[in-house]
Protein backbone atom coordinates (compact mmCIF):
# COMPACT_ATOMS: atom_id res chain seq x y z
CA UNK A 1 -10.09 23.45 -12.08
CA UNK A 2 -10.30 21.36 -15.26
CA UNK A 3 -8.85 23.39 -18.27
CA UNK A 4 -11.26 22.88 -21.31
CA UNK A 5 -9.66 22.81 -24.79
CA UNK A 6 -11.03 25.51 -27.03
CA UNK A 7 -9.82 23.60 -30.33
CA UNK A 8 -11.79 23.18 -33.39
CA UNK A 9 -10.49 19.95 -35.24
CA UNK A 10 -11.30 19.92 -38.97
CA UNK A 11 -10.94 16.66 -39.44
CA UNK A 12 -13.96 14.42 -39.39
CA UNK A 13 -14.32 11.53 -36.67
CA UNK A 14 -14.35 8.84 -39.36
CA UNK A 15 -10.94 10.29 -40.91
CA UNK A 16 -9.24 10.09 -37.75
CA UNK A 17 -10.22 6.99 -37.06
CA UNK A 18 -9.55 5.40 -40.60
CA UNK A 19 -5.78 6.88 -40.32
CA UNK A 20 -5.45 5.81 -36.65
CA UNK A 21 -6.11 2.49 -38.49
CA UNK A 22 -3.55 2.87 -41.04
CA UNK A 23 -0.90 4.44 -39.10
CA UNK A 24 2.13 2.29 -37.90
CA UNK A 25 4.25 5.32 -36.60
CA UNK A 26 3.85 5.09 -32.28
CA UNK A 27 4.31 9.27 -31.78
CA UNK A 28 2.24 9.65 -35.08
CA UNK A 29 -0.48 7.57 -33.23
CA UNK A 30 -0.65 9.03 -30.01
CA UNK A 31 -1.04 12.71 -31.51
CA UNK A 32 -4.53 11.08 -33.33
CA UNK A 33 -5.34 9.46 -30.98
CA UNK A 34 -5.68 13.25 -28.97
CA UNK A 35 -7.45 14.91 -31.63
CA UNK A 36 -9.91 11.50 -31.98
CA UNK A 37 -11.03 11.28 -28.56
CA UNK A 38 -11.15 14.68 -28.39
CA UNK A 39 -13.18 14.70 -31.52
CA UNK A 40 -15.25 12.48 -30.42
CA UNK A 41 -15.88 13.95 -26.62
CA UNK A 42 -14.58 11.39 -24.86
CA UNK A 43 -12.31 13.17 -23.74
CA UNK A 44 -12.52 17.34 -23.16
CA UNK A 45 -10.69 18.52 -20.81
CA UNK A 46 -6.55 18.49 -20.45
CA UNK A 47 -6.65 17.04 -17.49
CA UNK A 48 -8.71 14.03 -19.20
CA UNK A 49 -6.95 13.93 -22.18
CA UNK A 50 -3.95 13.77 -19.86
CA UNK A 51 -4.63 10.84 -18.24
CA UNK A 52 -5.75 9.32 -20.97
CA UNK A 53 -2.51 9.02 -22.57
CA UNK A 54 -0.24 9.36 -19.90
CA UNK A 55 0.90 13.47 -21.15
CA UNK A 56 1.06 16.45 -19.15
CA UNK A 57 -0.93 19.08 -19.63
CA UNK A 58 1.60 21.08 -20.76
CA UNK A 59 2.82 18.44 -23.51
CA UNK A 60 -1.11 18.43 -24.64
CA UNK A 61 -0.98 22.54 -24.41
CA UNK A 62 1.84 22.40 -27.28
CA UNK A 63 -0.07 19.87 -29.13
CA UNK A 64 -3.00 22.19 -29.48
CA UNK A 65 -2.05 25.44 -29.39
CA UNK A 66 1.84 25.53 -30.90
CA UNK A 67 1.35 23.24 -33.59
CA UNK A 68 -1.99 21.82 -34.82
CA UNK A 69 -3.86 25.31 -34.32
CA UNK A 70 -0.94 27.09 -36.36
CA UNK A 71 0.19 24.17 -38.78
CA UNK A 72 -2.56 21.72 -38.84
CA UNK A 73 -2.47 18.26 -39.41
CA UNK A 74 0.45 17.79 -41.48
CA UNK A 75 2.28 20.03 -38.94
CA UNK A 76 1.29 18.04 -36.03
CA UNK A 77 2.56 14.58 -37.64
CA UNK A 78 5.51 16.18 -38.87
CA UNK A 79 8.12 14.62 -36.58
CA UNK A 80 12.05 15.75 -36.16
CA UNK A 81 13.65 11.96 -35.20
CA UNK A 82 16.70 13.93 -35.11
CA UNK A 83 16.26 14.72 -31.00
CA UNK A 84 14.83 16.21 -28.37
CA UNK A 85 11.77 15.53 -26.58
CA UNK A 86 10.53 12.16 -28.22
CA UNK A 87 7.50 10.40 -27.70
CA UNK A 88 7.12 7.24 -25.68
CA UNK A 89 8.05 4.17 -27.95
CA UNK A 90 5.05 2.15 -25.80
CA UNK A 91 1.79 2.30 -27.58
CA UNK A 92 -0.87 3.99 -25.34
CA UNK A 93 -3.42 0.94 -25.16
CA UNK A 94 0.12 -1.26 -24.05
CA UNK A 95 1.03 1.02 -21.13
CA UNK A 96 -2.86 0.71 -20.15
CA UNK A 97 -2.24 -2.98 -19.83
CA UNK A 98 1.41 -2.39 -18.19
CA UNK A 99 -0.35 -0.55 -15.73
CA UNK A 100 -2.84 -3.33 -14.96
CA UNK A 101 0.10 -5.79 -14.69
CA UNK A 102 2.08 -3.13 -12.21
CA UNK A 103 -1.56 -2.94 -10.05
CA UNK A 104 -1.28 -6.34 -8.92
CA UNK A 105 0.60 -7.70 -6.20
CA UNK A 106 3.58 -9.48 -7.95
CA UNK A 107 4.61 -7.41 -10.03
CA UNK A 108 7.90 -7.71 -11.76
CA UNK A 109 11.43 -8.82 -11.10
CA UNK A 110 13.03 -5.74 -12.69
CA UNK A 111 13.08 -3.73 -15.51
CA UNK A 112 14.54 -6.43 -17.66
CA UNK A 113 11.56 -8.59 -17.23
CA UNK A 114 8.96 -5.84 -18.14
CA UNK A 115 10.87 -5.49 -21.08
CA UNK A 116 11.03 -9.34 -21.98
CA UNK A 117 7.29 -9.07 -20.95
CA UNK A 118 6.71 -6.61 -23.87
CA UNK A 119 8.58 -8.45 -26.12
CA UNK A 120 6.71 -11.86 -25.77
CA UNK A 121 3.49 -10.98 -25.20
CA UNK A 122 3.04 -7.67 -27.53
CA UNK A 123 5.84 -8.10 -30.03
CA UNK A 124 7.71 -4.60 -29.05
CA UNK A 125 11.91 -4.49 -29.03
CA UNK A 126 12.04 -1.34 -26.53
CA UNK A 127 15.63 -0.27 -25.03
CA UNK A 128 16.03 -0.74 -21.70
CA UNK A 129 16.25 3.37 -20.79
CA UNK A 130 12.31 3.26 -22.67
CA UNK A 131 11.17 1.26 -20.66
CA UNK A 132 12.89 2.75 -17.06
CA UNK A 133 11.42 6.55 -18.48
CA UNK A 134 8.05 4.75 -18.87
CA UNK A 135 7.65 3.67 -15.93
CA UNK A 136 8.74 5.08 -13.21
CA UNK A 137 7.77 8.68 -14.87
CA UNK A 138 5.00 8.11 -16.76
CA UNK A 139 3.16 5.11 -14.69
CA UNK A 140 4.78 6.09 -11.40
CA UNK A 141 6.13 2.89 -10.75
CA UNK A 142 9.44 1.49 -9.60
CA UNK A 143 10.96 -1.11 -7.22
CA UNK A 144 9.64 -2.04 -3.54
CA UNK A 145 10.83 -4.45 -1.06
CA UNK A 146 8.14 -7.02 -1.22
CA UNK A 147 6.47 -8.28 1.91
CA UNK A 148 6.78 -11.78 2.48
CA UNK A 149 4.37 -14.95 3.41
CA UNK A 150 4.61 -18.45 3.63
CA UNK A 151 4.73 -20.93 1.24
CA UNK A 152 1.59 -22.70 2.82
CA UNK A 153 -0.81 -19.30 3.23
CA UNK A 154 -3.74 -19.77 2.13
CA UNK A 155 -5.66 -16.95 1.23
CA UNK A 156 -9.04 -18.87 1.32
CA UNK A 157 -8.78 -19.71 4.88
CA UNK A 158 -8.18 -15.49 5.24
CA UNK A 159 -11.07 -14.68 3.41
CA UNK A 160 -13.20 -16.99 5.73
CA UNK A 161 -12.25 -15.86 8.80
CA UNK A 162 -13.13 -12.32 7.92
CA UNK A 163 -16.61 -13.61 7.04
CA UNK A 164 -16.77 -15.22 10.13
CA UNK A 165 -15.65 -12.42 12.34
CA UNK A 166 -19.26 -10.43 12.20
CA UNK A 167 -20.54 -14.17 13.07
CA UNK A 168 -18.51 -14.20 15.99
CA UNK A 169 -19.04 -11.18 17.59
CA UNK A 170 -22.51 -11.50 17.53
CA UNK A 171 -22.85 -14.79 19.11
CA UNK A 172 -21.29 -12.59 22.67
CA UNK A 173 -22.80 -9.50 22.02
CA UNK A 174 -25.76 -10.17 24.33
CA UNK A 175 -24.46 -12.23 27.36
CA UNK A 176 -21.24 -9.60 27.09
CA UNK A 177 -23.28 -6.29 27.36
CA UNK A 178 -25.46 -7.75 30.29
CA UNK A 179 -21.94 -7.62 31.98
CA UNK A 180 -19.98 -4.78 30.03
CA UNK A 181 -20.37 -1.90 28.71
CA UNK A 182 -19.42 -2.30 25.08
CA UNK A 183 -17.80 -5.09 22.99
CA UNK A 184 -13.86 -4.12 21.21
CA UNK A 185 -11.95 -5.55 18.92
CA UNK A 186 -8.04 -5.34 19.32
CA UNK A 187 -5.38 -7.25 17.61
CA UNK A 188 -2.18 -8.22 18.93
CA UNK A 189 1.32 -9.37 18.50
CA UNK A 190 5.05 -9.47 19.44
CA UNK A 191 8.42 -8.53 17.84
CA UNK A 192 11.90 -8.63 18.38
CA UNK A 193 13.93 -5.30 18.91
CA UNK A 194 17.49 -5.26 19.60
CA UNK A 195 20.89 -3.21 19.41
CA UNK A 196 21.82 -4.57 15.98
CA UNK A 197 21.42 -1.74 13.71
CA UNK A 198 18.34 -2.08 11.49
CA UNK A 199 18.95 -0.46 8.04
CA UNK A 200 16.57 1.29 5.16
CA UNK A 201 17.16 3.02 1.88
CA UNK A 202 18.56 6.86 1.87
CA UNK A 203 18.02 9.10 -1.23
CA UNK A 204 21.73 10.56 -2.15
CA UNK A 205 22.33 11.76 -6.04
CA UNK A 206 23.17 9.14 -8.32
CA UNK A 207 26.69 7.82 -8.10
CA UNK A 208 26.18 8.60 -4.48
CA UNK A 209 26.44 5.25 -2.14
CA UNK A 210 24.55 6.19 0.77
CA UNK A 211 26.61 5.15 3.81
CA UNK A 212 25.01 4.30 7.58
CA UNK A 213 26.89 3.51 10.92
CA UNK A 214 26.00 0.18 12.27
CA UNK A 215 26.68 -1.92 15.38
CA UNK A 216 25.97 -5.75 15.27
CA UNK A 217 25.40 -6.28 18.70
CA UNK A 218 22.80 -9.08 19.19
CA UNK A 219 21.14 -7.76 23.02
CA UNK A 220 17.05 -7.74 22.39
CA UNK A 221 14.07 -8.03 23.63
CA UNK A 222 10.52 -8.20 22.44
CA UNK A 223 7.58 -6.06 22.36
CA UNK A 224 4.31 -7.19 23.29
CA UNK A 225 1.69 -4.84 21.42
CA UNK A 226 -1.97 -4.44 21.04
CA UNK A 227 -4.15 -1.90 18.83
CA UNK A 228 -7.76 -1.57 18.64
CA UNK A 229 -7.84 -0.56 15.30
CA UNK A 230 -11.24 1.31 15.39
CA UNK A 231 -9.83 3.61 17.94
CA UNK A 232 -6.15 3.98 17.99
CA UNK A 233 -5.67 3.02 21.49
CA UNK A 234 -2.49 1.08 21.96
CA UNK A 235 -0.57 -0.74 24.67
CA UNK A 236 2.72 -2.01 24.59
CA UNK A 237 4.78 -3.73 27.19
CA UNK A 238 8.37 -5.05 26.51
CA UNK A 239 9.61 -8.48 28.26
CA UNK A 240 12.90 -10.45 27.59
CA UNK A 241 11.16 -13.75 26.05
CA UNK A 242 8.09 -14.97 24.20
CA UNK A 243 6.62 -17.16 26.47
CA UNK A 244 3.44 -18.40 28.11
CA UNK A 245 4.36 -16.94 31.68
CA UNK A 246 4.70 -13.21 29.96
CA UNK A 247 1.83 -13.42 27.54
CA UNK A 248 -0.20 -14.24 31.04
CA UNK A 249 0.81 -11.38 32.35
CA UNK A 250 0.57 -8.60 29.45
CA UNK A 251 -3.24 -9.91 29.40
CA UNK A 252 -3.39 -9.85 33.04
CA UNK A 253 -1.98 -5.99 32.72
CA UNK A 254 -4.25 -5.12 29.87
CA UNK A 255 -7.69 -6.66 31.44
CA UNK A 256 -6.70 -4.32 34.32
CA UNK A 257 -6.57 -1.32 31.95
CA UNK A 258 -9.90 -1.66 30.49
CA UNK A 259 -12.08 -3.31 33.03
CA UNK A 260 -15.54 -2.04 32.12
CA UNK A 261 -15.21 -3.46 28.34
CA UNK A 262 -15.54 -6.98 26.31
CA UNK A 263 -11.69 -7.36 24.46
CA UNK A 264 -11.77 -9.96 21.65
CA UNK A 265 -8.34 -10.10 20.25
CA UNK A 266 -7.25 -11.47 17.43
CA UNK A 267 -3.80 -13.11 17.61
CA UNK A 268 -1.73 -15.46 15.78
CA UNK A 269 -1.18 -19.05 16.15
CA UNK A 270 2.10 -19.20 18.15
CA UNK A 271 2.35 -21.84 20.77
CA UNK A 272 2.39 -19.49 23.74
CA UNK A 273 -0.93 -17.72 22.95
CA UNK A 274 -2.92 -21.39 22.43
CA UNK A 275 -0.87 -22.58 25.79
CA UNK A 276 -3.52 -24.76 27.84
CA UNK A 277 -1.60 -22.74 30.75
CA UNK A 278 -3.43 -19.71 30.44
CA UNK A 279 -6.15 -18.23 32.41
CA UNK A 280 -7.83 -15.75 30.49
CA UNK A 281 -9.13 -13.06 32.00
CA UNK A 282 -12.83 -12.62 32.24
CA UNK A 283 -13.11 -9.84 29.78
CA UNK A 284 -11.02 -11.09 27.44
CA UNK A 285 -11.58 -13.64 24.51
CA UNK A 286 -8.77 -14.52 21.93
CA UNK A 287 -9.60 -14.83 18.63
CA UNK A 288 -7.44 -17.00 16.50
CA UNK A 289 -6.47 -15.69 12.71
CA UNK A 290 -5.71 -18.89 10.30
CA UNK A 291 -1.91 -20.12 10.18
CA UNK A 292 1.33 -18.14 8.36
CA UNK A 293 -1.37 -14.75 7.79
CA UNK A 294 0.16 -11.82 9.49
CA UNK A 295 -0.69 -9.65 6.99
CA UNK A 296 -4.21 -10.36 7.98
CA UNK A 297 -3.16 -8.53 11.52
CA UNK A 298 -3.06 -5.26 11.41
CA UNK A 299 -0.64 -4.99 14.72
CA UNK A 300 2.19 -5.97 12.09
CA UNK A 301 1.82 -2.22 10.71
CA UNK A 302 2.67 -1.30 14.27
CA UNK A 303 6.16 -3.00 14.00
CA UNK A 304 6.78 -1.87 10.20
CA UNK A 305 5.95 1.88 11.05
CA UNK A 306 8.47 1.80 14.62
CA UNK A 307 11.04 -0.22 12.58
CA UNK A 308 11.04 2.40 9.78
CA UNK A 309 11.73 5.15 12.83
CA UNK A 310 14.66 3.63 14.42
CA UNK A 311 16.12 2.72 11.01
CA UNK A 312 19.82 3.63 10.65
CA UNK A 313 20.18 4.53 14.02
CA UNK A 314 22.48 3.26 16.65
CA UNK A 315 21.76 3.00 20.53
CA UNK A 316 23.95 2.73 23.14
CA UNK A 317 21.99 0.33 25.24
CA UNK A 318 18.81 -1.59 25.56
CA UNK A 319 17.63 1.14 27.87
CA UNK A 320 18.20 3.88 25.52
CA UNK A 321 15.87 1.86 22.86
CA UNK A 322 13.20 1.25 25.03
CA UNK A 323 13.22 5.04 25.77
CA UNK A 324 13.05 5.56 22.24
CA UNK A 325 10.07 3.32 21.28
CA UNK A 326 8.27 4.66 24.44
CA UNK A 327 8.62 8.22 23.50
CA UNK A 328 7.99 7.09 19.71
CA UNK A 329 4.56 5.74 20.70
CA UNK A 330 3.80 8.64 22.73
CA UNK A 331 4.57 11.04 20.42
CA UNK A 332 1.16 10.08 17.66
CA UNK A 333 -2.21 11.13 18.30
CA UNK A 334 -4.81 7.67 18.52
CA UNK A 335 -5.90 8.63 14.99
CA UNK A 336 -2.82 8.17 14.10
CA UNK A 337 -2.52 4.75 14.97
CA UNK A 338 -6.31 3.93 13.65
CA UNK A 339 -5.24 5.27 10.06
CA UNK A 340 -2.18 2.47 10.27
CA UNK A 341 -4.32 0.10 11.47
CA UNK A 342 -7.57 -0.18 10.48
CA UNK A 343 -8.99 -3.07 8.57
CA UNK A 344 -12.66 -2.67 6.51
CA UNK A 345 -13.57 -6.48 7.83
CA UNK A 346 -12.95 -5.00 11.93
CA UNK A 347 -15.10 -1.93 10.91
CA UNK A 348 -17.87 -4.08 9.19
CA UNK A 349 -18.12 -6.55 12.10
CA UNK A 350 -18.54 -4.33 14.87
CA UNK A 351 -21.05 -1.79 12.66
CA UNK A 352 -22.93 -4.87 12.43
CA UNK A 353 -23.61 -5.76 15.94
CA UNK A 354 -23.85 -1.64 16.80
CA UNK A 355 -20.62 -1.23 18.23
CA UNK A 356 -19.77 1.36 15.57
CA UNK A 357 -22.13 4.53 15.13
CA UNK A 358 -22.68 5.35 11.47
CA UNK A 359 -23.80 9.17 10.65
CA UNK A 360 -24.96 10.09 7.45
């Protein structure tokens, strides 16, 4: 439940504003800038105010009812700099564009560079531990291994092709359901698993180096996977090579599974999957996704989630792993494995040609 503030602010709108105007002093700032909006009624409740300038509740709480409801105005700008719990040196309005910068994709290098970023582009000299506090407490941000792509992606050519998906399916829908019973829409891929040990980040306290045993034994093999996204059914085969000869076969195996059904799968570009070698199975119709996009197939989520299980683990034998993996896909429910999965383009497509049943 929303808590609303029961606080009657003497000050007129226009005399807040006129001294949020004048004032130069950051804390002194963000303590009229609570009393304005609240003033004003943009902003009523703590839970508003709170997210309007980045405060707890609590830190609002003392605001109102410690300090300006007892001491007033003066009390409320009177500031000890001599300690304790300061205010953010980060204008308000410049961690609401910090925040836009941290939404998108590329974020920054480190905490250095958000710092040089204030500097250039707003003027501010902030230390190093103001910015760190800022953000990763106040913004909820902080370092991530970034996923990769090619140099030539082109995210043009990924936008088309999930336009042209709906297209697609319904060009088949009618000569496929005079034969089958419905049309589905899997993705599919392969990756390499092996004995070398396959290490993630541990939390420990700080000062703490988080140690992991490893082995750096080089024996794999790959896993051949496919996920139909709007289900969560998955199958997942593992052979000793990528090659033509075993991509026939895992189709071969999978056609088998689901006889009574229409499969389009969409799958990369590697040679073995556009192989003029291949017989494709009846019921089955690849569907190619544009060059250096996996992040455009959501079987990759597959490998990222198992990866992340076996992480800092070491197996005795190729065996052993394969147990692993098999028991690790057992173990999740299909909704499971639709929640990883799921892209809104594969849902859209197949809604469109009725494959999908919406309920309102």
């Amino acid at each position: 439940m929303c808590r609303v503030f029961k606080l009657e602010i003497l000050e007129l709108p226009e005399t807040l504003e006129s001294l949020l105007k004048e004032e130069k002093d950051v804390r002194k700032r963000e303590r009229l800038q609570f009393l304005y909006w609240y003033k004003t009624g943009q902003a009523k409740t703590r839970q508003a105010l709170g997210a309007l300038l980045n405060r707890s509740q609590f830190t609002l709480g003392q605001w109102a009812d410690n300090t300006y409801r007892t001491k007033g105005l003066r009390g409320l700008l009177h500031l000890d700099y001599r300690g304790g719990n300061l205010a953010p040196s980060i204008p308000v309005e410049i961690q609401w564009q910090l925040k836009e910068q941290l939404a998108q994709p590329e974020g920054f290098s480190s905490y250095k560079a958000i710092q040089t970023w204030l500097k250039e582009t707003h003027g501010l000299d902030v230390p190093l531990s103001t910015v760190h506090g800022t953000v990763k407490y106040r913004l909820k941000a902080g370092p991530k291994m970034p996923r990769p792509y090619a140099e030539n992606y082109d995210p043009e050519a990924v936008e088309e092709f999930k336009k042209t998906v709906p297209d697609t399916l319904e060009k088949i829908t009618t000569p496929c359901l005079e034969r089958y019973s419905t049309i589905r829409y899997w993705t599919q891929d392969e990756s390499r698993f092996g004995l070398k040990t396959i290490t993630r980040r541990r939390i420990t306290l700080q000062g703490v180096k988080p140690l992991v045993k490893v082995q750096w034994q080089f024996n794999a093999f790959y896993l051949y996977g496919i996920v139909e996204p709007l289900t969560g059914e998955v199958m997942i085969q593992d052979y000793h090579r990528v090659n033509t000869e075993n991509f026939q076969q895992f189709l071969n195996d999978f056609s088998e599974q689901y006889p009574h059904d229409f499969h389009v799968i969409q799958t990369d570009n590697a040679s073995f999957h556009r192989s003029s070698d291949l017989v494709m199975p009846d019921n089955v119709m690849l569907l190619y996704q544009p060059p250096h996009s996996p992040q455009v197939n959501s079987s990759e989520q597959l490998w990222d989630w198992s990866k992340d299980e076996i992480a800092n683990r070491v197996f005795p034998s190729l065996d052993s792993l394969k147990l692993t993996l098999k028991e690790l896909f057992l173990s999740k429910p299909k909704a499971f494995f639709s929640s990883l999965t799921n892209r809104e383009f594969i849902f859209d497509a197949l809604q469109k040609i009725g494959m999908v049943l919406v309920t309102i």
